[in-house]
C-alpha atoms as a PDB file:
ATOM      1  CA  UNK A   1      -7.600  26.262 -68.655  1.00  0.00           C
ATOM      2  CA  UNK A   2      -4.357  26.980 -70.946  1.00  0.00           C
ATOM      3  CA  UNK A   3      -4.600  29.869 -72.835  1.00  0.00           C
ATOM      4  CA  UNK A   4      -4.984  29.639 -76.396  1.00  0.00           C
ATOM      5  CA  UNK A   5      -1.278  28.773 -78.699  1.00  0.00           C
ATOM      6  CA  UNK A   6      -2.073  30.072 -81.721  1.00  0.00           C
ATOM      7  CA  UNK A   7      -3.355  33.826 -81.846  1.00  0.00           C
ATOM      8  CA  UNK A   8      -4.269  36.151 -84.914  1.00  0.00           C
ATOM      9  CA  UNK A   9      -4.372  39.605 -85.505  1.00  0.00           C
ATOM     10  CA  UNK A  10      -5.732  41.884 -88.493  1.00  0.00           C
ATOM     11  CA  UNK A  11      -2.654  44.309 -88.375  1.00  0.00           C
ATOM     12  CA  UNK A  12       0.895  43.574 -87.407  1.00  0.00           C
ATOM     13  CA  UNK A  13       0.957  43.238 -83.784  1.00  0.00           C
ATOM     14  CA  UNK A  14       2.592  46.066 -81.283  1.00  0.00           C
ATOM     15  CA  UNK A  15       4.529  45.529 -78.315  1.00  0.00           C
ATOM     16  CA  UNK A  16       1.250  46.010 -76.315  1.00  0.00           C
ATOM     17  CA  UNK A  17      -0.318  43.211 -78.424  1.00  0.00           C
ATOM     18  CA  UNK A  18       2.468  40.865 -77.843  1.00  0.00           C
ATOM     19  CA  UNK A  19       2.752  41.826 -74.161  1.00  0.00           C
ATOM     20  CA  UNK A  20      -0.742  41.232 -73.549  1.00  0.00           C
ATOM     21  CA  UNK A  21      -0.756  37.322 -75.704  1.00  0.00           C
ATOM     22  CA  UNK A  22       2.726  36.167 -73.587  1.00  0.00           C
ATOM     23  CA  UNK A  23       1.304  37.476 -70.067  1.00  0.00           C
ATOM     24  CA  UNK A  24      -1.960  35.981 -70.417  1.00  0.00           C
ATOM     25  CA  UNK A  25      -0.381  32.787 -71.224  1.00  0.00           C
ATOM     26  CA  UNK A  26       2.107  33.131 -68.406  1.00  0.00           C
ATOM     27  CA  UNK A  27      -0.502  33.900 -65.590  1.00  0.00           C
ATOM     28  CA  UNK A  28      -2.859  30.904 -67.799  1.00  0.00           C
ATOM     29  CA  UNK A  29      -0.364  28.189 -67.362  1.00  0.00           C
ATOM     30  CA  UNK A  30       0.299  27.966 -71.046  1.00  0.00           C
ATOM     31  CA  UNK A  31       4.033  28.530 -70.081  1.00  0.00           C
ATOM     32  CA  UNK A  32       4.449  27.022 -67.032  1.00  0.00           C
ATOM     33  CA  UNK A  33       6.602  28.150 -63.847  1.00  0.00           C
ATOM     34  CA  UNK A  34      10.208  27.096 -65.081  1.00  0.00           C
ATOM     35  CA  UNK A  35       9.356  26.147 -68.642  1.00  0.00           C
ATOM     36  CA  UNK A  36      11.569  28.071 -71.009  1.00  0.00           C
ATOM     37  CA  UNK A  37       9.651  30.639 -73.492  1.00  0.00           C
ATOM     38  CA  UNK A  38       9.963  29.955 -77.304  1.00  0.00           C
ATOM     39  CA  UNK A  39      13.096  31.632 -79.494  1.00  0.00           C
ATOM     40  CA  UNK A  40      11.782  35.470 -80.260  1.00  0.00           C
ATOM     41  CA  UNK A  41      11.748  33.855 -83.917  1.00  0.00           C
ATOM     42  CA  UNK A  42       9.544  31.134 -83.292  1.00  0.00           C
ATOM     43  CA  UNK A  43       6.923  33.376 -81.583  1.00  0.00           C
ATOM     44  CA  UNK A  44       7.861  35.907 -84.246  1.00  0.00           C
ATOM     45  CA  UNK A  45       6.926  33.738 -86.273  1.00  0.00           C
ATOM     46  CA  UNK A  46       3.673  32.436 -84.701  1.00  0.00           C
ATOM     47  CA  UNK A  47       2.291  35.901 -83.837  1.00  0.00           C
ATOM     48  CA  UNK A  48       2.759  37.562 -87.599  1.00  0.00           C
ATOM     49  CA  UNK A  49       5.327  40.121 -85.850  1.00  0.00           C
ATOM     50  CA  UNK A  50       9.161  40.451 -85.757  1.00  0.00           C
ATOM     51  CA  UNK A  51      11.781  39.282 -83.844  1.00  0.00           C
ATOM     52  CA  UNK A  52      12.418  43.216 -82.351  1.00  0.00           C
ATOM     53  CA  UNK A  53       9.484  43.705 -80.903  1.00  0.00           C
ATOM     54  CA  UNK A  54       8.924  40.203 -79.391  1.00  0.00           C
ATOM     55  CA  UNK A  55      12.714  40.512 -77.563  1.00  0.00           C
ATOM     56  CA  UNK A  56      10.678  44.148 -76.832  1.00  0.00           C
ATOM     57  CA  UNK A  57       7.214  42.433 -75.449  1.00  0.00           C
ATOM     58  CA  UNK A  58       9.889  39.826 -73.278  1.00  0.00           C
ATOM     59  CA  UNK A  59      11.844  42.441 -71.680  1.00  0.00           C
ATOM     60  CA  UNK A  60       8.278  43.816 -70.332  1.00  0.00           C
ATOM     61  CA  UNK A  61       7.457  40.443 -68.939  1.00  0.00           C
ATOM     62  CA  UNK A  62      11.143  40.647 -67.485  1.00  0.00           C
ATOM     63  CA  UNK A  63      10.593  43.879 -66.143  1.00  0.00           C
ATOM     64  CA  UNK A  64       7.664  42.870 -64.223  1.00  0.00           C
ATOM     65  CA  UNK A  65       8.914  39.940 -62.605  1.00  0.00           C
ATOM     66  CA  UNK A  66       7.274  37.333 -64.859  1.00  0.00           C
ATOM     67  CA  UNK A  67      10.721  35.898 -66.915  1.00  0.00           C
ATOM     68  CA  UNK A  68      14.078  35.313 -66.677  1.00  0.00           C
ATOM     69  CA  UNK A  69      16.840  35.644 -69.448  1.00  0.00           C
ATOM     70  CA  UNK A  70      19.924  33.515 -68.930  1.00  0.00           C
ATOM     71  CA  UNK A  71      22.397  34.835 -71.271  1.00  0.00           C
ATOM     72  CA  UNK A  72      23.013  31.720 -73.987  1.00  0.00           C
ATOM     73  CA  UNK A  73      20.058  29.511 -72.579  1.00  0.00           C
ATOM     74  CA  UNK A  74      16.930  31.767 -73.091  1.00  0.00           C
ATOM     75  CA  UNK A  75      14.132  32.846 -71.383  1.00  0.00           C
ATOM     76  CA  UNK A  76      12.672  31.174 -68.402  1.00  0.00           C
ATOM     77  CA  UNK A  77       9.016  31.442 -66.355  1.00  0.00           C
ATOM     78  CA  UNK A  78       9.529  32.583 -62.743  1.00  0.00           C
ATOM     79  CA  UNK A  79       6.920  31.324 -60.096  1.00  0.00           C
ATOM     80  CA  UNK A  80       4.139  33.681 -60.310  1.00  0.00           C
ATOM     81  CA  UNK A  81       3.264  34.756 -56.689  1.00  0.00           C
ATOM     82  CA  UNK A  82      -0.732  35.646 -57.695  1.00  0.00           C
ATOM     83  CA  UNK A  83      -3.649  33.120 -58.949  1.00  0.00           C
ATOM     84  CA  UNK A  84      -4.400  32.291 -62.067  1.00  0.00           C
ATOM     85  CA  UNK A  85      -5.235  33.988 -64.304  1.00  0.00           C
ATOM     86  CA  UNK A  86      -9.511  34.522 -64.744  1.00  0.00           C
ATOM     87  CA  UNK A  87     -10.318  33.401 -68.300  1.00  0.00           C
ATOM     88  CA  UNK A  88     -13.595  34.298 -68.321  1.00  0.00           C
ATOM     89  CA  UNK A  89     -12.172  38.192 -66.986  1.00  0.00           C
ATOM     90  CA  UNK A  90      -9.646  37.779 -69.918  1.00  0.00           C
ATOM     91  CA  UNK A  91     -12.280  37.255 -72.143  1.00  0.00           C
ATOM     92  CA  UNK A  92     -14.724  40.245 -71.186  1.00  0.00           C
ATOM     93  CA  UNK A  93     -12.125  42.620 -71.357  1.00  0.00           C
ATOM     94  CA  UNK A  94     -11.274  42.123 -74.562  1.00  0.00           C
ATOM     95  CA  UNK A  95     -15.400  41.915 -75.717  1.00  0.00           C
ATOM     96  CA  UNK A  96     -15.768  45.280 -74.187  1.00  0.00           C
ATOM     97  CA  UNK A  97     -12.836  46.793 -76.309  1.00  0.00           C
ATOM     98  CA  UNK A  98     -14.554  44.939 -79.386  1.00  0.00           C
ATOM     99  CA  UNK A  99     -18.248  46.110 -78.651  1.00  0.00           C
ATOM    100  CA  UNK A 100     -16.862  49.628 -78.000  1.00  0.00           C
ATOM    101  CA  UNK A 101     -14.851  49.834 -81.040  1.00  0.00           C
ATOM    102  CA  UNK A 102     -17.939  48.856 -83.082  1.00  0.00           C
ATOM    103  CA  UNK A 103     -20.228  51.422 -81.085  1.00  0.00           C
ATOM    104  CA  UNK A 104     -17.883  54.256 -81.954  1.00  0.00           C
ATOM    105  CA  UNK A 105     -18.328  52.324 -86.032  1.00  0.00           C
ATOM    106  CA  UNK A 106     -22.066  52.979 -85.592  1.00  0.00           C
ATOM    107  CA  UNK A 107     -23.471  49.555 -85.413  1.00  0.00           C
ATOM    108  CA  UNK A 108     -26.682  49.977 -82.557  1.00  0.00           C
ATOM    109  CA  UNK A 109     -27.262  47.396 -79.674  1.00  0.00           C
ATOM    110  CA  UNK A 110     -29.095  45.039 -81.086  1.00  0.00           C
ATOM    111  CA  UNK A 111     -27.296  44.643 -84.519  1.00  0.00           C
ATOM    112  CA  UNK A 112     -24.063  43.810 -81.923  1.00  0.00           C
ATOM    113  CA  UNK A 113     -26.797  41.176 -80.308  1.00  0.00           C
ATOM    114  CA  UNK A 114     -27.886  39.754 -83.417  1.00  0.00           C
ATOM    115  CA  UNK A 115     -24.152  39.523 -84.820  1.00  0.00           C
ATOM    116  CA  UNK A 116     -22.648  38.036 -81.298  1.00  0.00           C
ATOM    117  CA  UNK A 117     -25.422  35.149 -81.451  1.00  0.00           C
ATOM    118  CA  UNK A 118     -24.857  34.499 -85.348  1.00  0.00           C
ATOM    119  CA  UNK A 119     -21.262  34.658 -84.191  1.00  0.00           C
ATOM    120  CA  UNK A 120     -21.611  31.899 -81.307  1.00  0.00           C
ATOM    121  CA  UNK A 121     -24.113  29.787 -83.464  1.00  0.00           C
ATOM    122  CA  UNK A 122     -20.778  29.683 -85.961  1.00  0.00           C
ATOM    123  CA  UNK A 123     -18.535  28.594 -82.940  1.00  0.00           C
ATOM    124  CA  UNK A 124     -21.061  26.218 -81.683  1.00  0.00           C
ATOM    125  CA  UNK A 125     -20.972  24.450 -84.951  1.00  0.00           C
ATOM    126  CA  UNK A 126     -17.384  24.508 -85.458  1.00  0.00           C
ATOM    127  CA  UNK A 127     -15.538  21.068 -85.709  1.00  0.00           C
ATOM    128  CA  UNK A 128     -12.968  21.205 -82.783  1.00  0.00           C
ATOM    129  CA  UNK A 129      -9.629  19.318 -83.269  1.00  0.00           C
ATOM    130  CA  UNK A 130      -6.821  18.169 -81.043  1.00  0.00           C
ATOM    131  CA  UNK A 131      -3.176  18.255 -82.354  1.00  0.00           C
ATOM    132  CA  UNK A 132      -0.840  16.075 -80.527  1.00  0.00           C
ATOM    133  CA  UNK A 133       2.811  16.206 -80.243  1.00  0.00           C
ATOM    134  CA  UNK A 134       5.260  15.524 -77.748  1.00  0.00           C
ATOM    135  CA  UNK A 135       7.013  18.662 -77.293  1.00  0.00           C
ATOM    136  CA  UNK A 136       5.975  22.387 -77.028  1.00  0.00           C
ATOM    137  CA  UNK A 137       7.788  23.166 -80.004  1.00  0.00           C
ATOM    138  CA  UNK A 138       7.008  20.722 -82.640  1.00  0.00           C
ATOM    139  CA  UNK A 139       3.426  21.184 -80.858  1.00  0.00           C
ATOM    140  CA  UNK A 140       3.285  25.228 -81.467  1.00  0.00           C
ATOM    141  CA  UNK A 141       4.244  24.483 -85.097  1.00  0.00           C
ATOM    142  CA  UNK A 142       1.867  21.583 -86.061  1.00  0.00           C
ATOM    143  CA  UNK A 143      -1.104  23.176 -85.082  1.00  0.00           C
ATOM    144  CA  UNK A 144      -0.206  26.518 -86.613  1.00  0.00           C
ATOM    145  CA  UNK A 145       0.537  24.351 -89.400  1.00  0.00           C
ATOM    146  CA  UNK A 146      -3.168  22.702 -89.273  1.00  0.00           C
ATOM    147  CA  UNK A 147      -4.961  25.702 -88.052  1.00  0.00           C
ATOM    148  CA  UNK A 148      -4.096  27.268 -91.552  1.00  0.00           C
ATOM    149  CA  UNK A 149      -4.250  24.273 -93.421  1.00  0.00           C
ATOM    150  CA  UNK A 150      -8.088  24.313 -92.469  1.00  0.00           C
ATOM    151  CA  UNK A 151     -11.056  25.860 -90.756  1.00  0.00           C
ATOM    152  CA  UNK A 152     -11.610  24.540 -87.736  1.00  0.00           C
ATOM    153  CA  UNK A 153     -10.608  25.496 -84.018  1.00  0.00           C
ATOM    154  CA  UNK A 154      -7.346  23.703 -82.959  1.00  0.00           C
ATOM    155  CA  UNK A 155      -6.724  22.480 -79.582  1.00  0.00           C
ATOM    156  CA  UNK A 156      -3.335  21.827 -78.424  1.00  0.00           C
ATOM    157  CA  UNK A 157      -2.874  18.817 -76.633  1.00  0.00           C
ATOM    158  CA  UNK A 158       1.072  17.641 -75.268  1.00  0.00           C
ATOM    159  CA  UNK A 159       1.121  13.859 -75.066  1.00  0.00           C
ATOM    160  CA  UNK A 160       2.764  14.029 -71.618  1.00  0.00           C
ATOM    161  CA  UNK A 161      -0.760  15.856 -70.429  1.00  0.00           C
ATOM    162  CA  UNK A 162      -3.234  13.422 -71.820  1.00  0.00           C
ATOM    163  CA  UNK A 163      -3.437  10.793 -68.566  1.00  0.00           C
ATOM    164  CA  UNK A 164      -6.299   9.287 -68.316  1.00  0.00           C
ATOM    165  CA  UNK A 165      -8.315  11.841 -70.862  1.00  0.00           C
ATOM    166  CA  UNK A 166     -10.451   9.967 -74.043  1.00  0.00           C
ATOM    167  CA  UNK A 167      -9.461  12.524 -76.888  1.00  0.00           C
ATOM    168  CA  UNK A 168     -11.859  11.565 -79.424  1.00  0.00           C
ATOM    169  CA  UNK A 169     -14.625  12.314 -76.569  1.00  0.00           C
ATOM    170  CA  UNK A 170     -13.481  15.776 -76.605  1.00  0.00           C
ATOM    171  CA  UNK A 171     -12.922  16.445 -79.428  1.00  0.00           C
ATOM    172  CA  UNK A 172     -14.212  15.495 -83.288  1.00  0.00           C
ATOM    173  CA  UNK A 173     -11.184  14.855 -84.580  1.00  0.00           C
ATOM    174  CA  UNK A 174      -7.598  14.423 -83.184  1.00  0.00           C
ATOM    175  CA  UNK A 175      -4.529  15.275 -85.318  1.00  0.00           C
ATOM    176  CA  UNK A 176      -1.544  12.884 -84.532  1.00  0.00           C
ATOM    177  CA  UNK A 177       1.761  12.818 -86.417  1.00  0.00           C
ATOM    178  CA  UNK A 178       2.138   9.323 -88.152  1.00  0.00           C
ATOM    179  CA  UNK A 179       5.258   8.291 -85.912  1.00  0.00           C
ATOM    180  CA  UNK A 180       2.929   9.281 -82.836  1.00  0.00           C
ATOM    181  CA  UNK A 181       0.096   6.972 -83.458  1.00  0.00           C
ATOM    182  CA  UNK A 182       0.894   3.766 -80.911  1.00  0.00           C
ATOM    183  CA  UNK A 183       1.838   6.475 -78.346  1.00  0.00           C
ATOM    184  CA  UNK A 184      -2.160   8.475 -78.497  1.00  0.00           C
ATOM    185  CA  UNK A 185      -3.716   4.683 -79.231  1.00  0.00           C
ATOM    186  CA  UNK A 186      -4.461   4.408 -75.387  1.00  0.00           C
ATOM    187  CA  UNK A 187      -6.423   7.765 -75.173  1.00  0.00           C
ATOM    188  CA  UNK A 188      -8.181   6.811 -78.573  1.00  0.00           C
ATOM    189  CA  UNK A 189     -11.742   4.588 -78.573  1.00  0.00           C
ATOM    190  CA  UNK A 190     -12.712   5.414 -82.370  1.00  0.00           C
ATOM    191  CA  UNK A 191      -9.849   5.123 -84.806  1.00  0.00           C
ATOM    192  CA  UNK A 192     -11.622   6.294 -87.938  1.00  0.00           C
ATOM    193  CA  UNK A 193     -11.400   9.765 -85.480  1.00  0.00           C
ATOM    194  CA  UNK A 194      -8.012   9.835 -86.450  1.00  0.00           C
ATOM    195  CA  UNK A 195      -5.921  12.165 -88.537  1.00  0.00           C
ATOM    196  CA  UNK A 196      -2.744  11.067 -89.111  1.00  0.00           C
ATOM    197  CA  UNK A 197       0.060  13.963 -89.852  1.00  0.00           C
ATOM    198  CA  UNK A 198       2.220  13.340 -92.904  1.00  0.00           C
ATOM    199  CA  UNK A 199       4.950  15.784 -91.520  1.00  0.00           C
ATOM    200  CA  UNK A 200       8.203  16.051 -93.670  1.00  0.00           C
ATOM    201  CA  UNK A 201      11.282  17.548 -92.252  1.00  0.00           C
ATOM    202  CA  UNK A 202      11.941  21.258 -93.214  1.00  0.00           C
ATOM    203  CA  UNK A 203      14.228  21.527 -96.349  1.00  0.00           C
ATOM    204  CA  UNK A 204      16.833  23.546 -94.517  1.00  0.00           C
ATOM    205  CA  UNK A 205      17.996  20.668 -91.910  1.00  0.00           C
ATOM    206  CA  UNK A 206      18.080  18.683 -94.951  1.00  0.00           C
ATOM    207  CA  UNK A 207      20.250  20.586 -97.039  1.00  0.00           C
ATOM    208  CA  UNK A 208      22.521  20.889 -94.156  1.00  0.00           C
ATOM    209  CA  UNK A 209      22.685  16.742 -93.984  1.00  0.00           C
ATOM    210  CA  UNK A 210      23.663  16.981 -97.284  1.00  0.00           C
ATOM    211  CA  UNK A 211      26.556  19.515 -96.913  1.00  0.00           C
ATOM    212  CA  UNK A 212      27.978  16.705 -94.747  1.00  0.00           C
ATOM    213  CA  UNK A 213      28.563  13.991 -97.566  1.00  0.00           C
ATOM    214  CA  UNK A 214      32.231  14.224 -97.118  1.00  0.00           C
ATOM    215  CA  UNK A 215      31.846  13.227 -93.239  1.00  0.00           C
ATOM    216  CA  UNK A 216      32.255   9.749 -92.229  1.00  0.00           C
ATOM    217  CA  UNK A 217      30.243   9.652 -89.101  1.00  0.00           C
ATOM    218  CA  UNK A 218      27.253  11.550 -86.787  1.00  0.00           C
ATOM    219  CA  UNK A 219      25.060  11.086 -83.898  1.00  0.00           C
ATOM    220  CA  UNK A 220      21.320  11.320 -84.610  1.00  0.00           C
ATOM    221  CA  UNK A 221      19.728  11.763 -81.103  1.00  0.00           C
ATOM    222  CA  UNK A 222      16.138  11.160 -79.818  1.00  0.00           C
ATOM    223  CA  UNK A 223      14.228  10.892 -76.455  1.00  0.00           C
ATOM    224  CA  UNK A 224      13.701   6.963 -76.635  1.00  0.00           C
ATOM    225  CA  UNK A 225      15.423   3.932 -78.918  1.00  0.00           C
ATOM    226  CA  UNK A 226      12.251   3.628 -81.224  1.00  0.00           C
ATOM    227  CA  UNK A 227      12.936   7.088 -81.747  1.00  0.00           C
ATOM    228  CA  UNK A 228      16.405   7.312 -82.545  1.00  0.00           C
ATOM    229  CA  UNK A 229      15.999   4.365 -84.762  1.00  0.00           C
ATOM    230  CA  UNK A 230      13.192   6.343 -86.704  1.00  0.00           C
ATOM    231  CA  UNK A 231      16.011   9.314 -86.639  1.00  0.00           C
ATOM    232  CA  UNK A 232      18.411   7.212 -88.354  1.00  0.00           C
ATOM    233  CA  UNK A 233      16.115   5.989 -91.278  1.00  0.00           C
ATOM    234  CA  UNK A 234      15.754   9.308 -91.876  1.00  0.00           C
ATOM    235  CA  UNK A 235      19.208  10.924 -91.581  1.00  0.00           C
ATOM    236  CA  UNK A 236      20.118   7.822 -93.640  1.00  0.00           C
ATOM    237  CA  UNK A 237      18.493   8.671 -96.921  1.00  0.00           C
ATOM    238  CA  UNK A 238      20.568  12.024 -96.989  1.00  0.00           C
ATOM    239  CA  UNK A 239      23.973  10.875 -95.345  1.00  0.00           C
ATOM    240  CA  UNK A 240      26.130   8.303 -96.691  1.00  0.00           C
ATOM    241  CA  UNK A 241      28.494   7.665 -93.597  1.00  0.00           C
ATOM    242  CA  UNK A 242      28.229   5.747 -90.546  1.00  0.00           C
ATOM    243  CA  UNK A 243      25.520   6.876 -88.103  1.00  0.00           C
ATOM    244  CA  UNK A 244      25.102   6.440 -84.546  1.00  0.00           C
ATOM    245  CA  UNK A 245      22.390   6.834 -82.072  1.00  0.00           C
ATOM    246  CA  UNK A 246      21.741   8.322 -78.542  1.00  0.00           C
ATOM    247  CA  UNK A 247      18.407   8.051 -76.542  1.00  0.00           C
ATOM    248  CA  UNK A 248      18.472  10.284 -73.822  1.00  0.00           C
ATOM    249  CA  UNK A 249      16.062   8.896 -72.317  1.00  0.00           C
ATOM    250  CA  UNK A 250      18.422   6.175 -71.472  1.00  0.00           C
ATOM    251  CA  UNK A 251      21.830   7.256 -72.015  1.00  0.00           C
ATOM    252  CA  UNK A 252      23.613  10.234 -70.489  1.00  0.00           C
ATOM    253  CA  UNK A 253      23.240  13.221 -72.926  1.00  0.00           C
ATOM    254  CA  UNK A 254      27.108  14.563 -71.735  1.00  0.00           C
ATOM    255  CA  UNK A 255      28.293  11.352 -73.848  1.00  0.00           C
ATOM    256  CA  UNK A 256      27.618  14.242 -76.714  1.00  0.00           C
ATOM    257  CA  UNK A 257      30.211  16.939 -75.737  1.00  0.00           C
ATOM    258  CA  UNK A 258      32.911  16.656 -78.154  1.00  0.00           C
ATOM    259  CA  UNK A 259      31.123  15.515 -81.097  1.00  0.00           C
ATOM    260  CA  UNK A 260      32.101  17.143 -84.676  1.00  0.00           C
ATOM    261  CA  UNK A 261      27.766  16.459 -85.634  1.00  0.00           C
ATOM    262  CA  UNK A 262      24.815  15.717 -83.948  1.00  0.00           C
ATOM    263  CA  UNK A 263      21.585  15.561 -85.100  1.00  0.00           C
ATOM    264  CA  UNK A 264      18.613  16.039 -82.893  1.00  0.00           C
ATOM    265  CA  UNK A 265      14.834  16.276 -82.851  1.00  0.00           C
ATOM    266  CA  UNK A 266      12.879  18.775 -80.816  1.00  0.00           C
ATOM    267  CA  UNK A 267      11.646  16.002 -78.090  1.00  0.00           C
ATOM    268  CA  UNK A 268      15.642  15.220 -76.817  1.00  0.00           C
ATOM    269  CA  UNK A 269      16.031  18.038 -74.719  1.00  0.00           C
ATOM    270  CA  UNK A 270      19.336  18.278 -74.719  1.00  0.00           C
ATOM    271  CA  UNK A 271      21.190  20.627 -72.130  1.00  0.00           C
ATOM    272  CA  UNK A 272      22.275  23.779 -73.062  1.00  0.00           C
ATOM    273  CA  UNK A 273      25.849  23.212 -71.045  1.00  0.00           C
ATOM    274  CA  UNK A 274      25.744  20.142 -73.346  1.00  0.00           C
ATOM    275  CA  UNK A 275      24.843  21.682 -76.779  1.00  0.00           C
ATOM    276  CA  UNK A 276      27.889  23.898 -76.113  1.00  0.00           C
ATOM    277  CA  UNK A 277      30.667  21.265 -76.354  1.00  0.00           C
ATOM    278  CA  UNK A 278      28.851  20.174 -79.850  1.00  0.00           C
ATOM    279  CA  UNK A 279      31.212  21.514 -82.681  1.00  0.00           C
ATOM    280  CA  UNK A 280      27.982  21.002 -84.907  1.00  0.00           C
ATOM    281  CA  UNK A 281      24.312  20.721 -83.977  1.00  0.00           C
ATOM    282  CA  UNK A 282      21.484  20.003 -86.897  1.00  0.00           C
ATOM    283  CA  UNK A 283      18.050  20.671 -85.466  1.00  0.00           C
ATOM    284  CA  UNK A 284      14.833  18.530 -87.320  1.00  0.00           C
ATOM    285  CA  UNK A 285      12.249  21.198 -87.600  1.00  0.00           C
ATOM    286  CA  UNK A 286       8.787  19.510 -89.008  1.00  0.00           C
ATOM    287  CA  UNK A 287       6.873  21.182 -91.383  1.00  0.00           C
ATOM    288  CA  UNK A 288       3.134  19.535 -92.951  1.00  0.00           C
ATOM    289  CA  UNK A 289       3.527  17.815 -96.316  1.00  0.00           C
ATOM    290  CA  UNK A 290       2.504  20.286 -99.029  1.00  0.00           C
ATOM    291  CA  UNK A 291       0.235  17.830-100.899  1.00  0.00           C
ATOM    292  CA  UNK A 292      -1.137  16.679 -97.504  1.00  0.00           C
ATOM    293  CA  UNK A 293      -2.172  19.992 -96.505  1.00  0.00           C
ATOM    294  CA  UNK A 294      -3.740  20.811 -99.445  1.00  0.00           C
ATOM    295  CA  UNK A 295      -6.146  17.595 -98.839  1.00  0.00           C
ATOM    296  CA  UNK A 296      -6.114  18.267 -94.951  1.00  0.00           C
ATOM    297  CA  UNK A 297      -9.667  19.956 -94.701  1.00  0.00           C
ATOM    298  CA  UNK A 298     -11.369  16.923 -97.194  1.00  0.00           C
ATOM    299  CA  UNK A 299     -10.175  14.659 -94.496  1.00  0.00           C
ATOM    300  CA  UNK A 300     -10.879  16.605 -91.484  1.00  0.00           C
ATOM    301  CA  UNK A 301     -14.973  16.926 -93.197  1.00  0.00           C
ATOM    302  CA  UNK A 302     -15.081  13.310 -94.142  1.00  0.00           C
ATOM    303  CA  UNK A 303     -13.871  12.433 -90.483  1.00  0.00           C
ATOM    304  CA  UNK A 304     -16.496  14.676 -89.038  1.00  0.00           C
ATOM    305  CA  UNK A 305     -19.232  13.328 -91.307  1.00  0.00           C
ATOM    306  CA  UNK A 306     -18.925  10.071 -90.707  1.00  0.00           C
ATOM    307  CA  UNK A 307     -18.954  10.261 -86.672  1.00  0.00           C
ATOM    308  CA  UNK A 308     -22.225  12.631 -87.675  1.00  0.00           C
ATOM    309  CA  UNK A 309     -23.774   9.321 -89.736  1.00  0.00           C
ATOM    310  CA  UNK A 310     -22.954   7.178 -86.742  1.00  0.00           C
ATOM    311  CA  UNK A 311     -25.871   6.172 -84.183  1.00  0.00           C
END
């Protein structure tokens, strides 16, 4: 089982802290063998911590044999050499910390039986919801985005892992962005199980497409032709000049080195040897559409009550 993406923390997290989240989901499988760790500022960013003491909680990974740093292309997961990771050991050792902590706060035995089972009776009756995306970036941010948008427990799902699974079995709900919805249809029975993401693209990328009004020509690139053709709708209502295409899913991505612009979603995976003969490259970061979140948990309590009212 993958450890856990999202992760909370009363206080500020320490190095330990952040040490112990990216290890477990190292020896997990969260971060596979050869998959490249998030910026320190996204997981900065996911963790409530800084970008210091994440590049601090890495280098003890790297110190221990568990990552690799290539300087200019990041930070990469060596093959671990040991099993797995135990969840269910992962688990107990943090309970014990927790049940000591409150010993040493007073609270007997059986007021820490009484709250556990109130505790899993709250758990138990928690509506669980898959977020899908496509990559682990756009993934990581979504279902931050919908785990504080609501208050339910959020399950990430990557649509290259789903096979032969039937989501809405799993789960009561499953979160898909809008331009995702033919690709989860297959691993979908109920459609009213649906919630489909209005995600808007972070004001920052746009303002930079703006900037460019005096340029006559870019390259949006996605993974796949509907893709790129969704890229350039959207580049379109903020540039004025000609704009071209690239799927690299089809088309060699080193037809990109000596570009002036290129703008790229998070699925292209472009190569880093690549991005470096790119004069300029505009990154779509996706963020949830303020009004939409704000109705988010409505529709995530309407969706559950109507599979409830169903024979």
């Amino acid at each position: 089982m993958s450890a856990p993406l999202v992760t909370g923390f009363e206080l500020a997290p320490t190095v330990d802290d952040l040490h112990r989240v990216l290890l477990d989901r190292v020896l997990a499988g969260a971060y596979p063998a050869g998959s490249k760790l998030p910026s320190c500022r996204a997981l900065a960013e996911e963790l409530g911590s800084n970008s210091s003491t994440v590049d601090r909680a890495i280098g003890r990974l790297a110190a221990g044999g568990r990552v690799r740093t290539v300087p200019r292309r990041g930070t990469f997961v060596l093959e671990q050499t040991e099993a797995p990771v135990d969840a269910a050991q992962v688990v107990t050792g943090h309970l014990e910390e927790l049940l000591q902590r409150a010993r040493r706060l007073g609270v007997s035995a059986a007021e820490l039986r009484q709250l556990v089972e109130r505790s899993l009776d709250r758990v138990d009756a928690m509506p669980r919801i898959a977020v899908v995306e496509c990559n682990e970036r756009d993934l990581r941010k979504v279902t931050a985005a919908v785990q504080q948008a609501s208050d339910v427990e959020v399950q990430p799902v990557l649509l290259c892992e789903i096979g032969d699974r039937v989501l809405d079995e799993e789960f009561d709900a499953v979160a898909v962005p809008i331009f995702h919805l033919n690709d989860v249809a297959g691993a979908i029975r109920d459609l009213d199980r649906v919630l489909d993401l209005n995600l808007v693209a972070a004001p920052s990328a746009l303002r930079r497409l703006i900037a460019l009004r005096d340029l006559d020509r870019l390259v949006v690139v996605a993974p796949h032709p509907r893709g790129v053709d969704w890229m350039k709708s959207l580049v379109g209502q903020y540039f004025p000049g000609q704009i071209d295409g690239l799927a690299t899913d089809v088309e060699d991505p080193a037809l990109l080195v000596g570009e002036p612009v290129v703008v790229v979603n998070n699925a292209a995976g472009i190569p880093a040897e690549v991005e470096q003969g790119i004069a300029q490259l505009i990154s779509i970061e996706w963020e949830l559409d303020a009004r939409f979140a704000a109705e988010l948990q409505g529709r995530i309590d309407g969706t559950i009550d109507r599979k409830k009212a169903r024979p």
